[in-house]
PDB file of N, CA and C in Angstrom:
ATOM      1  N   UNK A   1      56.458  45.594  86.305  1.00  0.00           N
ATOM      2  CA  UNK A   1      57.128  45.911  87.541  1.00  0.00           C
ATOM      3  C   UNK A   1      58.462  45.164  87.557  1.00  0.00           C
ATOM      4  N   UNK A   2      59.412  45.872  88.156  1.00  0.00           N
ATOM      5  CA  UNK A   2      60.890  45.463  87.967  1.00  0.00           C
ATOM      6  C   UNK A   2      61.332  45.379  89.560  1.00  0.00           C
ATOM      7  N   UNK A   3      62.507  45.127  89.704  1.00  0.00           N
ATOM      8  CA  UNK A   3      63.338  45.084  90.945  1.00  0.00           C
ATOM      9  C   UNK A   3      64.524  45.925  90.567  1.00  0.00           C
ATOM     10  N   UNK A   4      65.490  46.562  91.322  1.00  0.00           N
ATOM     11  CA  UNK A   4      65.942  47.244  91.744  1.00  0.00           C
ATOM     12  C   UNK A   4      66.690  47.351  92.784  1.00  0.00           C
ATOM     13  N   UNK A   5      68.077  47.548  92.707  1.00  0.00           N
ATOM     14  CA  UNK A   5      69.223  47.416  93.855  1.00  0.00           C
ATOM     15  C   UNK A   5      70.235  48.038  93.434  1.00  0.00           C
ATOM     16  N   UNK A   6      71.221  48.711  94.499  1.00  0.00           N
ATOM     17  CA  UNK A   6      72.223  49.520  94.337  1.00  0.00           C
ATOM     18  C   UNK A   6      73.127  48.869  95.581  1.00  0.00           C
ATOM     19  N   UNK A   7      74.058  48.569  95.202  1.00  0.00           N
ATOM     20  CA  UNK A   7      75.331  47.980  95.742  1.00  0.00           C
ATOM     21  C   UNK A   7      76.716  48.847  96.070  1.00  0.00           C
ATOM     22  N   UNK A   8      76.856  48.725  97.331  1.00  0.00           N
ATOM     23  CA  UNK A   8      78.068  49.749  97.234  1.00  0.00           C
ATOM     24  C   UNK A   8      79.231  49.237  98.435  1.00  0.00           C
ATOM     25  N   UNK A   9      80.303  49.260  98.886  1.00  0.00           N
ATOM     26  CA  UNK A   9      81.198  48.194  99.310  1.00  0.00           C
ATOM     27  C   UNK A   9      81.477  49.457 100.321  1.00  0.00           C
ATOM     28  N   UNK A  10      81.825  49.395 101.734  1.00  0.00           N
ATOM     29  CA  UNK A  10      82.313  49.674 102.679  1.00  0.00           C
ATOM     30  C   UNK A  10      83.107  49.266 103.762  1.00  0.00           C
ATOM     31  N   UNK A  11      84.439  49.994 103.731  1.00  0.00           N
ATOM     32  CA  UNK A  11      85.344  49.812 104.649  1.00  0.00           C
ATOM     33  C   UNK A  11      85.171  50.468 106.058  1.00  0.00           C
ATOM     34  N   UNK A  12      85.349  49.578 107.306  1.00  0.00           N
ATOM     35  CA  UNK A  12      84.979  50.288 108.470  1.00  0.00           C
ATOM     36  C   UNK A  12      83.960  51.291 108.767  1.00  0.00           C
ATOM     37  N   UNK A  13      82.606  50.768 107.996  1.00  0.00           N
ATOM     38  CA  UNK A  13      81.474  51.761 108.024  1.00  0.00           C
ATOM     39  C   UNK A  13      81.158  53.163 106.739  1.00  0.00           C
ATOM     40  N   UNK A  14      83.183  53.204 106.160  1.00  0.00           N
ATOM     41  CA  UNK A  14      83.026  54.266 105.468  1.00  0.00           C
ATOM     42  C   UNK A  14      82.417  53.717 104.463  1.00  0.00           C
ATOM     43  N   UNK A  15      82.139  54.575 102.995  1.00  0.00           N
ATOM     44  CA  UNK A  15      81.847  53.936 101.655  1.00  0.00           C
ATOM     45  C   UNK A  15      83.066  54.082 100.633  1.00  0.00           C
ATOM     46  N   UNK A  16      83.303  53.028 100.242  1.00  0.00           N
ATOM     47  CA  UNK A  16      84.324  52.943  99.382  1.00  0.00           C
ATOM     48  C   UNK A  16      84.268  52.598  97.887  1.00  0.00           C
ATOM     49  N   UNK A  17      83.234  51.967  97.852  1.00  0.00           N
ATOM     50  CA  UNK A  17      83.100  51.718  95.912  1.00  0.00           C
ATOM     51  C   UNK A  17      81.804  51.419  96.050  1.00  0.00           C
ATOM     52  N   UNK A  18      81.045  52.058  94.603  1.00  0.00           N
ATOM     53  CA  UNK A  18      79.589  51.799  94.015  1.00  0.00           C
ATOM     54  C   UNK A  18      79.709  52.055  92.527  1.00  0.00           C
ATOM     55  N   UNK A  19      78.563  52.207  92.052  1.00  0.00           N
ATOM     56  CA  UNK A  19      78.255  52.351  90.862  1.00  0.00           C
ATOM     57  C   UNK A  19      78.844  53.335  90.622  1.00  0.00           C
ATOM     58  N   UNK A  20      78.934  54.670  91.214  1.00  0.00           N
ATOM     59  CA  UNK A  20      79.788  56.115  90.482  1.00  0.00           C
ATOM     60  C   UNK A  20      81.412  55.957  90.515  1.00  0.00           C
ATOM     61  N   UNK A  21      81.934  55.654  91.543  1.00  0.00           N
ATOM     62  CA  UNK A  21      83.252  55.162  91.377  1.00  0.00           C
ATOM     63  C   UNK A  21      83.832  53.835  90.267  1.00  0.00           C
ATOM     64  N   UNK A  22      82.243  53.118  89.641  1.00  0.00           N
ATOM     65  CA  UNK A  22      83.003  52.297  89.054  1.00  0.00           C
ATOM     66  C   UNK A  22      82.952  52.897  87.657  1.00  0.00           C
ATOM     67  N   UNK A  23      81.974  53.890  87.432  1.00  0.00           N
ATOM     68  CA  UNK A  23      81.493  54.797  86.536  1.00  0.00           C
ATOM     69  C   UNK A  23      83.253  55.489  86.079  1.00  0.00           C
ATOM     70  N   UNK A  24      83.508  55.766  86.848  1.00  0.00           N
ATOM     71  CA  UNK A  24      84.650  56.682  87.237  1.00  0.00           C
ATOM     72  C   UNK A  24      86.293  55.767  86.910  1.00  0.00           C
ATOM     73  N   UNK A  25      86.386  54.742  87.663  1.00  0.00           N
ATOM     74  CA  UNK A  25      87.550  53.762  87.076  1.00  0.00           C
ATOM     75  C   UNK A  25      87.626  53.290  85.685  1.00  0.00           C
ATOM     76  N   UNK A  26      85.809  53.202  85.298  1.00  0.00           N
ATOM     77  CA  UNK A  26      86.267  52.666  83.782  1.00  0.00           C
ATOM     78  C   UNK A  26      86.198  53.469  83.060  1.00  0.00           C
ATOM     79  N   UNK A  27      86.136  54.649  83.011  1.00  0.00           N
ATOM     80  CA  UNK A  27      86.604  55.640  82.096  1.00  0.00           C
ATOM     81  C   UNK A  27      87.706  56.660  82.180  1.00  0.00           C
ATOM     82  N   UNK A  28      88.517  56.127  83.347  1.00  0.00           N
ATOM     83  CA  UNK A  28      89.958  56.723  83.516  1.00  0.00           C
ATOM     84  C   UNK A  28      90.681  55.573  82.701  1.00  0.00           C
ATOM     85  N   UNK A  29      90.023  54.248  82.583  1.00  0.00           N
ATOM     86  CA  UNK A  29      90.693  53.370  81.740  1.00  0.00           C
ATOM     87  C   UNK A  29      90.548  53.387  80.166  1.00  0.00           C
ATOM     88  N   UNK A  30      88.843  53.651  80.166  1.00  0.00           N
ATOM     89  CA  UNK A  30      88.653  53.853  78.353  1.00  0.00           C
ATOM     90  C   UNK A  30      89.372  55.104  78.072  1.00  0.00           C
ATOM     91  N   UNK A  31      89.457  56.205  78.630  1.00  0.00           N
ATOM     92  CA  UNK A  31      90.163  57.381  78.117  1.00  0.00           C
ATOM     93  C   UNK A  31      91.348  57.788  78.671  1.00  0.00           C
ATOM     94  N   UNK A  32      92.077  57.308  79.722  1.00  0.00           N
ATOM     95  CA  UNK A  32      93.467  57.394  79.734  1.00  0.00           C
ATOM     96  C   UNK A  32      93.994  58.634  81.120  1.00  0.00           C
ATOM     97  N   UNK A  33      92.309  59.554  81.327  1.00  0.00           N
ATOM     98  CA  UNK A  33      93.195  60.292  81.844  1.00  0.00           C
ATOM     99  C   UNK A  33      91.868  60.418  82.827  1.00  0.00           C
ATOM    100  N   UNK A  34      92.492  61.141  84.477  1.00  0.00           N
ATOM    101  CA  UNK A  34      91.673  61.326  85.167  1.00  0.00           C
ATOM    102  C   UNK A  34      90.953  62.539  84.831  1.00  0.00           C
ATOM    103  N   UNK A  35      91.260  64.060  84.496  1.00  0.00           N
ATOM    104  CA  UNK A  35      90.987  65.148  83.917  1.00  0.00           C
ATOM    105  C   UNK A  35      89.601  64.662  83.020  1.00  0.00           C
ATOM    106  N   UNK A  36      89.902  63.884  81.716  1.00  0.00           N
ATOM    107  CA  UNK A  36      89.150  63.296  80.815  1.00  0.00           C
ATOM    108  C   UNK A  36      87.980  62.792  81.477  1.00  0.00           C
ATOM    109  N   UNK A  37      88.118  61.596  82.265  1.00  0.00           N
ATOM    110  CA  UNK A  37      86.962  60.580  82.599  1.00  0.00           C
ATOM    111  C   UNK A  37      86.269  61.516  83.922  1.00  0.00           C
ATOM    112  N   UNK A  38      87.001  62.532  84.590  1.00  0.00           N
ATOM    113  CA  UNK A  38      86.144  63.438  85.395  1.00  0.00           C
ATOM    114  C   UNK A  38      84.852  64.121  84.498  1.00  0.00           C
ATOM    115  N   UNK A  39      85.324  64.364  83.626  1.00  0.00           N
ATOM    116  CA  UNK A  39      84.359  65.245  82.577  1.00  0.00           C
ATOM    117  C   UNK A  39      83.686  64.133  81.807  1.00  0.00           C
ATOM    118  N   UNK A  40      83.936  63.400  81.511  1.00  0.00           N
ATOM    119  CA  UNK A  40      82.785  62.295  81.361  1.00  0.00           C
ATOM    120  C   UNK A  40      81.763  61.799  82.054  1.00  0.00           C
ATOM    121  N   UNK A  41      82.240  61.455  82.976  1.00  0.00           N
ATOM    122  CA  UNK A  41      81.022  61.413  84.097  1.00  0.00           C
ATOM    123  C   UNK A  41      80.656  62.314  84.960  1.00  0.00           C
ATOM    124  N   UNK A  42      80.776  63.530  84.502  1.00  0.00           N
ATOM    125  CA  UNK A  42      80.135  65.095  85.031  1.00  0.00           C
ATOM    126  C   UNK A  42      80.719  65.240  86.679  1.00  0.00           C
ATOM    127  N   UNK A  43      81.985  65.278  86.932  1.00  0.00           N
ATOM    128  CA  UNK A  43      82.465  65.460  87.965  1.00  0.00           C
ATOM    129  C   UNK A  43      83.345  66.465  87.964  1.00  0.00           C
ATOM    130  N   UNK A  44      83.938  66.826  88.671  1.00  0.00           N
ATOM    131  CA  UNK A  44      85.237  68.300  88.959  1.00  0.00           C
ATOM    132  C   UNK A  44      86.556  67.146  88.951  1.00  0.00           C
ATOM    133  N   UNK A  45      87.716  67.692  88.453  1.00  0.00           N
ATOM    134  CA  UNK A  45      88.862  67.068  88.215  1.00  0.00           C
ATOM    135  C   UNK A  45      88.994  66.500  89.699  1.00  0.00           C
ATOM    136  N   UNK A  46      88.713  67.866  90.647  1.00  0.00           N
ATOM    137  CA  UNK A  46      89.322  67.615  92.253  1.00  0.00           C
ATOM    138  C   UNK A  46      88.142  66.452  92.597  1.00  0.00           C
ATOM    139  N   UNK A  47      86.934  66.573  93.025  1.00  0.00           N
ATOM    140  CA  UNK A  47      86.188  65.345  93.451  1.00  0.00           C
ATOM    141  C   UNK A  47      87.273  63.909  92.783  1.00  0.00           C
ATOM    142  N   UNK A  48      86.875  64.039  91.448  1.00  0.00           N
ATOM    143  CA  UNK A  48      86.958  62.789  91.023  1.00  0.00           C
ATOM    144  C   UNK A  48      88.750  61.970  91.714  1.00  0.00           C
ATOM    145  N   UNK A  49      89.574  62.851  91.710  1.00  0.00           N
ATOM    146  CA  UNK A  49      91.193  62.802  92.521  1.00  0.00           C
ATOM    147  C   UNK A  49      90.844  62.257  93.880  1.00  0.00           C
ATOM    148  N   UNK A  50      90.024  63.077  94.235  1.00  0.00           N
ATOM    149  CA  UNK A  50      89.559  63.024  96.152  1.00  0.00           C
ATOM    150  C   UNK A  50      88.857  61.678  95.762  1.00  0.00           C
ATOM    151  N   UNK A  51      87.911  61.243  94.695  1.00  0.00           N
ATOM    152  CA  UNK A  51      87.328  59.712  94.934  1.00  0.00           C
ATOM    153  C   UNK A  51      88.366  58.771  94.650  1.00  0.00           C
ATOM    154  N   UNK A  52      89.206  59.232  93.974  1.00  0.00           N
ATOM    155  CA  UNK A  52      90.677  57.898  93.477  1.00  0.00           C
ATOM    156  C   UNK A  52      91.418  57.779  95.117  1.00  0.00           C
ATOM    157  N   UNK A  53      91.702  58.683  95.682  1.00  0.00           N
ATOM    158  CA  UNK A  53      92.499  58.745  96.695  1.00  0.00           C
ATOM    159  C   UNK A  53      91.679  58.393  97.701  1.00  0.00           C
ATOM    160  N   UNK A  54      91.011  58.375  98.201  1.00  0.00           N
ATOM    161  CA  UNK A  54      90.180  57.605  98.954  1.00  0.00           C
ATOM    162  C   UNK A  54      89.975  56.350  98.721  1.00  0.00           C
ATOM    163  N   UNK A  55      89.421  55.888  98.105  1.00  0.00           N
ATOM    164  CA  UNK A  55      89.336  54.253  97.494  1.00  0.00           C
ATOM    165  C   UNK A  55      90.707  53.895  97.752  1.00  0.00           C
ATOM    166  N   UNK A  56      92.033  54.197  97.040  1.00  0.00           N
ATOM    167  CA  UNK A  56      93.233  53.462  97.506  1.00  0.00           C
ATOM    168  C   UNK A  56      93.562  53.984  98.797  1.00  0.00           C
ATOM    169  N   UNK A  57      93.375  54.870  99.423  1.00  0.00           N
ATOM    170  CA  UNK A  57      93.508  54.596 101.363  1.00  0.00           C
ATOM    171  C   UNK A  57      92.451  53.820 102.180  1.00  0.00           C
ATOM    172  N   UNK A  58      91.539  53.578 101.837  1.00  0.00           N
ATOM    173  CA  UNK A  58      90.252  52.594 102.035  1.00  0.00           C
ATOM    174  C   UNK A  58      90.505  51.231 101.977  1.00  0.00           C
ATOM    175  N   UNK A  59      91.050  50.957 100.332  1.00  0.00           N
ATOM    176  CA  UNK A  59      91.379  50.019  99.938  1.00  0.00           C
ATOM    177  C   UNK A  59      93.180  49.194 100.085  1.00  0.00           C
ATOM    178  N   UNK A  60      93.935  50.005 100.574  1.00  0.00           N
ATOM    179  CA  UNK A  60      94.717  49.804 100.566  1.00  0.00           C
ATOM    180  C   UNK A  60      95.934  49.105  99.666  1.00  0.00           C
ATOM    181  N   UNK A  61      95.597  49.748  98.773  1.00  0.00           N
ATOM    182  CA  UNK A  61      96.503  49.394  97.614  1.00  0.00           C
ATOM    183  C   UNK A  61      96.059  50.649  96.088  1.00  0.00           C
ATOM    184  N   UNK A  62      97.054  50.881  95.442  1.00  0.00           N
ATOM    185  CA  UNK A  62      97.171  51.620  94.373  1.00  0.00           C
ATOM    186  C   UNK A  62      96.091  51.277  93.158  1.00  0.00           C
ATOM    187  N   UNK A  63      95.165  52.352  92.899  1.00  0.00           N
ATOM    188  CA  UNK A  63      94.370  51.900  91.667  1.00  0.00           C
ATOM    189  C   UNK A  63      94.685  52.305  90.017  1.00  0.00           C
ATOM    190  N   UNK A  64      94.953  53.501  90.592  1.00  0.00           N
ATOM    191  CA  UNK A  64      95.344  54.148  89.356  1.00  0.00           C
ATOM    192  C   UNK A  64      96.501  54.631  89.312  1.00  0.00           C
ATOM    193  N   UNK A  65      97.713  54.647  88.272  1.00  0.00           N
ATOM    194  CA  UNK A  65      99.011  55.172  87.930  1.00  0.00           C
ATOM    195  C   UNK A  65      98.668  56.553  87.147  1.00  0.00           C
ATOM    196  N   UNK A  66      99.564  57.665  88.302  1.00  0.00           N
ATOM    197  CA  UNK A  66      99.260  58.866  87.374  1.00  0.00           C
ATOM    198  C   UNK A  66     100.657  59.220  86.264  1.00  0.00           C
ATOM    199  N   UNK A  67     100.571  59.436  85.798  1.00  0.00           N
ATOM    200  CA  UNK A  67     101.846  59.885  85.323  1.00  0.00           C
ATOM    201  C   UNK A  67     101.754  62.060  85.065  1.00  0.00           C
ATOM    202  N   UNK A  68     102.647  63.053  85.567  1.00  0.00           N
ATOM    203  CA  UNK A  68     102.395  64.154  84.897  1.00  0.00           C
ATOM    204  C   UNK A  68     102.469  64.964  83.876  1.00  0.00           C
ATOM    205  N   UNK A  69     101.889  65.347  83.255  1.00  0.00           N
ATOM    206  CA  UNK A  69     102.107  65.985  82.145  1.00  0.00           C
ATOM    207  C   UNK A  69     102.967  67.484  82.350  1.00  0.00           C
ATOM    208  N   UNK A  70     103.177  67.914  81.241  1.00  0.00           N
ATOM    209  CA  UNK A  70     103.777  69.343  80.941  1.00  0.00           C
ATOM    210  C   UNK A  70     103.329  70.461  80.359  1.00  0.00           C
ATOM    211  N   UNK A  71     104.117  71.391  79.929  1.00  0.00           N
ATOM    212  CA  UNK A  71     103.768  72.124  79.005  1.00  0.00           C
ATOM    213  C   UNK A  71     102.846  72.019  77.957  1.00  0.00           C
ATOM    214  N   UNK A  72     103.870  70.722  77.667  1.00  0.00           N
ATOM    215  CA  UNK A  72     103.295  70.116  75.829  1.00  0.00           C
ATOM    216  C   UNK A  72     102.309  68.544  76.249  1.00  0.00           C
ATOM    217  N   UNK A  73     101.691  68.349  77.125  1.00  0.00           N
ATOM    218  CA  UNK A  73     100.969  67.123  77.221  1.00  0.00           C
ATOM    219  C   UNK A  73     102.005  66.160  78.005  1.00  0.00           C
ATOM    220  N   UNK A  74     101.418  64.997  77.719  1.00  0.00           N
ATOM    221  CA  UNK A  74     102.552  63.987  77.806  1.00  0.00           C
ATOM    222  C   UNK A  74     101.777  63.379  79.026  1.00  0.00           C
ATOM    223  N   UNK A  75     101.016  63.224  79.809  1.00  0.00           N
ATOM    224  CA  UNK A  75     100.462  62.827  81.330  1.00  0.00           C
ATOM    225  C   UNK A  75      99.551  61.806  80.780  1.00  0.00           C
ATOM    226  N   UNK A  76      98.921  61.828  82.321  1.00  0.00           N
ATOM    227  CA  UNK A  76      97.724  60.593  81.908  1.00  0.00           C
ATOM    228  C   UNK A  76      97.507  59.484  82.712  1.00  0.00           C
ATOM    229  N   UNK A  77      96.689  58.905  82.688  1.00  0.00           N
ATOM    230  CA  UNK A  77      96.633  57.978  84.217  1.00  0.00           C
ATOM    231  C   UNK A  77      95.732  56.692  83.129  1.00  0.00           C
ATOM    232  N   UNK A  78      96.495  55.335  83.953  1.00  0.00           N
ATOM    233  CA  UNK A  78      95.694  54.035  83.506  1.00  0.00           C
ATOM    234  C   UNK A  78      95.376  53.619  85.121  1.00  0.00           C
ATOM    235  N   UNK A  79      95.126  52.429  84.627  1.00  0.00           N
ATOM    236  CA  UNK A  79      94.519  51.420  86.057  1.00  0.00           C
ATOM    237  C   UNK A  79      95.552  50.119  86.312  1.00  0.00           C
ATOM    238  N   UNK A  80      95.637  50.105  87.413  1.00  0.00           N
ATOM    239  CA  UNK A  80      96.350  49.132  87.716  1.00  0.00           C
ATOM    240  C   UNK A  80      96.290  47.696  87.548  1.00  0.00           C
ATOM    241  N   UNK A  81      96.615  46.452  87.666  1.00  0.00           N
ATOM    242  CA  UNK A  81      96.311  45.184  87.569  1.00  0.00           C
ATOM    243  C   UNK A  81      95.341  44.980  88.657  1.00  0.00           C
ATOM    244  N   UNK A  82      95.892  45.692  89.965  1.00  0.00           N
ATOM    245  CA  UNK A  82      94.655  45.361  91.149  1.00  0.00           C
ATOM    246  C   UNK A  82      93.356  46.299  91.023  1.00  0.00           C
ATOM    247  N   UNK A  83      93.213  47.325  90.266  1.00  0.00           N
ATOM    248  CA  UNK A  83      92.212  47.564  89.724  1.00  0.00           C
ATOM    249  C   UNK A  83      91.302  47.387  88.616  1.00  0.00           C
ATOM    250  N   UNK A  84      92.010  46.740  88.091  1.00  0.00           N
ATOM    251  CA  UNK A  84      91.219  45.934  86.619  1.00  0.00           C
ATOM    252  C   UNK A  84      90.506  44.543  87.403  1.00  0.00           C
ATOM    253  N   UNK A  85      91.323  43.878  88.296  1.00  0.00           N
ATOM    254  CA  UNK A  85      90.885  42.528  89.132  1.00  0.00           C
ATOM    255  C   UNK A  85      89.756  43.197  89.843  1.00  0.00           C
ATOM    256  N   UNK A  86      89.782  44.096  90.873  1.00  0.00           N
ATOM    257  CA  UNK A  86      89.061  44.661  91.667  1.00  0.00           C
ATOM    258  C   UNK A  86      87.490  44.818  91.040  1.00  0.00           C
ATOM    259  N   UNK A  87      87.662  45.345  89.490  1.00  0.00           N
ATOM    260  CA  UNK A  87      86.281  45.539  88.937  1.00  0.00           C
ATOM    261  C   UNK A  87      85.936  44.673  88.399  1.00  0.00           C
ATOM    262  N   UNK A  88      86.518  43.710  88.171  1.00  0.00           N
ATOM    263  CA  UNK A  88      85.708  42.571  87.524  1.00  0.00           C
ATOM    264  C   UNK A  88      85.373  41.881  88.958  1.00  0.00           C
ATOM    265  N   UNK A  89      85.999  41.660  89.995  1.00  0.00           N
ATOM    266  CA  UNK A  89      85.168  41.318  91.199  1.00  0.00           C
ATOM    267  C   UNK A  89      83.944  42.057  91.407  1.00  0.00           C
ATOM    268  N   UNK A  90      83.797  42.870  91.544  1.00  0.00           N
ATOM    269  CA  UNK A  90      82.916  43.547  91.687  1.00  0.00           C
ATOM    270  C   UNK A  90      81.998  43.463  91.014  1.00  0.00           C
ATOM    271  N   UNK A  91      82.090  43.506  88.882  1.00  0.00           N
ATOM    272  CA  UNK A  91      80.907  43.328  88.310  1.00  0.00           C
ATOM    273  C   UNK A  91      80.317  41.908  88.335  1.00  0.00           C
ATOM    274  N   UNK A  92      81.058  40.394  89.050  1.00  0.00           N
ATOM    275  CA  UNK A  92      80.445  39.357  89.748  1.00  0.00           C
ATOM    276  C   UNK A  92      79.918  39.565  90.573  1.00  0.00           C
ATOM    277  N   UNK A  93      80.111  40.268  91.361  1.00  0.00           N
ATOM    278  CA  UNK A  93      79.279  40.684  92.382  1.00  0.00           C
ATOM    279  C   UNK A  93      77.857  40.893  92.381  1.00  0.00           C
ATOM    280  N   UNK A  94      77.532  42.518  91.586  1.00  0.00           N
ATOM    281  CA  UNK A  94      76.938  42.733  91.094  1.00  0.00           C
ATOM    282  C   UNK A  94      76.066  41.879  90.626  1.00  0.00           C
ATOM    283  N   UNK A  95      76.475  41.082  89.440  1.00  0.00           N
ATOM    284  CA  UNK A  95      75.630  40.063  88.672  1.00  0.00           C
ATOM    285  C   UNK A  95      74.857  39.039  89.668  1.00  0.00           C
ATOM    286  N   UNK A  96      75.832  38.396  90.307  1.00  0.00           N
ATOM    287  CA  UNK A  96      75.495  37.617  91.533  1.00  0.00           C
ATOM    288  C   UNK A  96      73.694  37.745  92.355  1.00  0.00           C
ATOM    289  N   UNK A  97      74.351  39.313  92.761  1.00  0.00           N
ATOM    290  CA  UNK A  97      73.446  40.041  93.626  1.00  0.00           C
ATOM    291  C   UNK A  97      72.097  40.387  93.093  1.00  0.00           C
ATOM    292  N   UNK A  98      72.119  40.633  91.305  1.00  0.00           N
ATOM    293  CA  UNK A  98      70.961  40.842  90.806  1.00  0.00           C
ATOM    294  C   UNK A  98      70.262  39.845  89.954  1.00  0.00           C
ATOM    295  N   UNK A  99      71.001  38.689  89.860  1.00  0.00           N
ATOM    296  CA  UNK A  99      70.100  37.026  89.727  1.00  0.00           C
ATOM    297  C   UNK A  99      69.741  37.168  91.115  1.00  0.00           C
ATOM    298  N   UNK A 100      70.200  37.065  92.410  1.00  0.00           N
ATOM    299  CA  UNK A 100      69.561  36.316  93.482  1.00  0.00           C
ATOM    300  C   UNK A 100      68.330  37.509  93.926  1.00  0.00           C
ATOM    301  N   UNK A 101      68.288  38.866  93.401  1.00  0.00           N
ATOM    302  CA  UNK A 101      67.208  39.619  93.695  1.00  0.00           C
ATOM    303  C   UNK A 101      65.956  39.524  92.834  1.00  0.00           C
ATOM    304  N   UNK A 102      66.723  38.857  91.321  1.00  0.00           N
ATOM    305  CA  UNK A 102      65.707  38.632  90.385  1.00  0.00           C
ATOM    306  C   UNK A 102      64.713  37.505  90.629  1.00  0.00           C
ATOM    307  N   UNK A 103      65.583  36.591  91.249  1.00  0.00           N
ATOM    308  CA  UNK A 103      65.319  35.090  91.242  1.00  0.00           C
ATOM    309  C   UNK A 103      63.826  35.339  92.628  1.00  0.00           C
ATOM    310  N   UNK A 104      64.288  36.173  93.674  1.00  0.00           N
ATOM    311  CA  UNK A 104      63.092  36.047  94.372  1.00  0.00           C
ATOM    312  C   UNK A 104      62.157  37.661  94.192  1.00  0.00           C
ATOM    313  N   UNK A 105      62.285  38.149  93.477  1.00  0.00           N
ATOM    314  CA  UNK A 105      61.455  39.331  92.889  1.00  0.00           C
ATOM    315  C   UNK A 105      60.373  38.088  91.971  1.00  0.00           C
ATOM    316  N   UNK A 106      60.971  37.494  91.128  1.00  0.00           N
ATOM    317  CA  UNK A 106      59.539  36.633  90.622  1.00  0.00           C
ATOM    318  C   UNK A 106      59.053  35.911  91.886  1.00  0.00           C
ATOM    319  N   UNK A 107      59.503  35.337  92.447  1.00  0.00           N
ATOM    320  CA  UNK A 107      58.842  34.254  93.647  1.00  0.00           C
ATOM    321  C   UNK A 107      58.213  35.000  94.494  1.00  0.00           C
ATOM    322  N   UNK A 108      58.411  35.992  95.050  1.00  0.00           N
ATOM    323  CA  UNK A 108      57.369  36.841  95.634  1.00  0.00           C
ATOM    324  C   UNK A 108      56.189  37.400  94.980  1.00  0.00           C
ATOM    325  N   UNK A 109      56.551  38.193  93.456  1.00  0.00           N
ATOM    326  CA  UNK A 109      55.460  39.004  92.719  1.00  0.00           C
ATOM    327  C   UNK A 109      55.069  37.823  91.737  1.00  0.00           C
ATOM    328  N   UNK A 110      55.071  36.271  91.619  1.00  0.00           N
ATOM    329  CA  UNK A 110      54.722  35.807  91.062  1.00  0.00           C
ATOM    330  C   UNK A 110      54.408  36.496  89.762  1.00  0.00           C
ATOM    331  N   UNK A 111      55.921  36.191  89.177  1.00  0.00           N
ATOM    332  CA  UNK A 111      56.380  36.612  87.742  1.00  0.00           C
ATOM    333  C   UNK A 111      56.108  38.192  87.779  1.00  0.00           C
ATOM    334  N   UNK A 112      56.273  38.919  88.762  1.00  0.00           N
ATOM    335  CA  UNK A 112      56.343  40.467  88.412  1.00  0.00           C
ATOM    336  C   UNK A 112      54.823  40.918  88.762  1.00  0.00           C
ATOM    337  N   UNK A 113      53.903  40.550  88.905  1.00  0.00           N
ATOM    338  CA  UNK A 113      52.147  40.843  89.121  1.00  0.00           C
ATOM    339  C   UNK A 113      52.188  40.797  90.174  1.00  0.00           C
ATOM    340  N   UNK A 114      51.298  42.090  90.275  1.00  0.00           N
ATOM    341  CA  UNK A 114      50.594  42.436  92.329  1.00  0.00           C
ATOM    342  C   UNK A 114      50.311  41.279  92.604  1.00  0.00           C
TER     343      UNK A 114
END
């Protein structure tokens, strides 16, 4: 038997970052482009735009730099400095949150047993 938690950050009640959005930032960063990392993590180009643009009006500040492409290519989107900071806050977070759930998941189930 295990423990289990899902973490997700909200501004004024709305939801603004979890696990799919972070799903989503780090692979607009491993692959360069929002188009790309939409289809990586099985999303529509538009959702995944509508989740970038939300998070930076939520968040209030710029996450991702788009740049546009053309004819012949040339576009492509990275992450910003306040979004590279932003996710490593976050994966402390995270970590944080799942020692202190681990830590009393044994103390209650005495080491995991009914």
């Amino acid at each position: 038997m295990e423990v289990r938690s899902k973490i997700w950050l909200a501004v004024d009640g709305e939801p603004v970052f979890g696990s799919g959005r972070e799903a989503l930032l780090k692979a607009v960063d491993k692959l360069g482009s929002i188009n790309k990392a939409a289809k990586d993590i099985h999303l529509s180009y538009r959702k995944a735009l509508s989740y970038i643009q939300t998070m930076e009006q939520r968040l209030g500040t710029r996450l991702v730099e788009r740049k546009a492409g053309g004819l012949h290519g040339g576009g492509g989107a990275s992450l910003t400095k306040e979004a590279k900071e932003f996710l490593r806050k976050y994966e402390l977070l995270e970590e944080g949150v799942n020692e202190m759930f681990d830590k009393k998941f044994l103390e209650v189930f005495e080491n995991g047993k009914m």
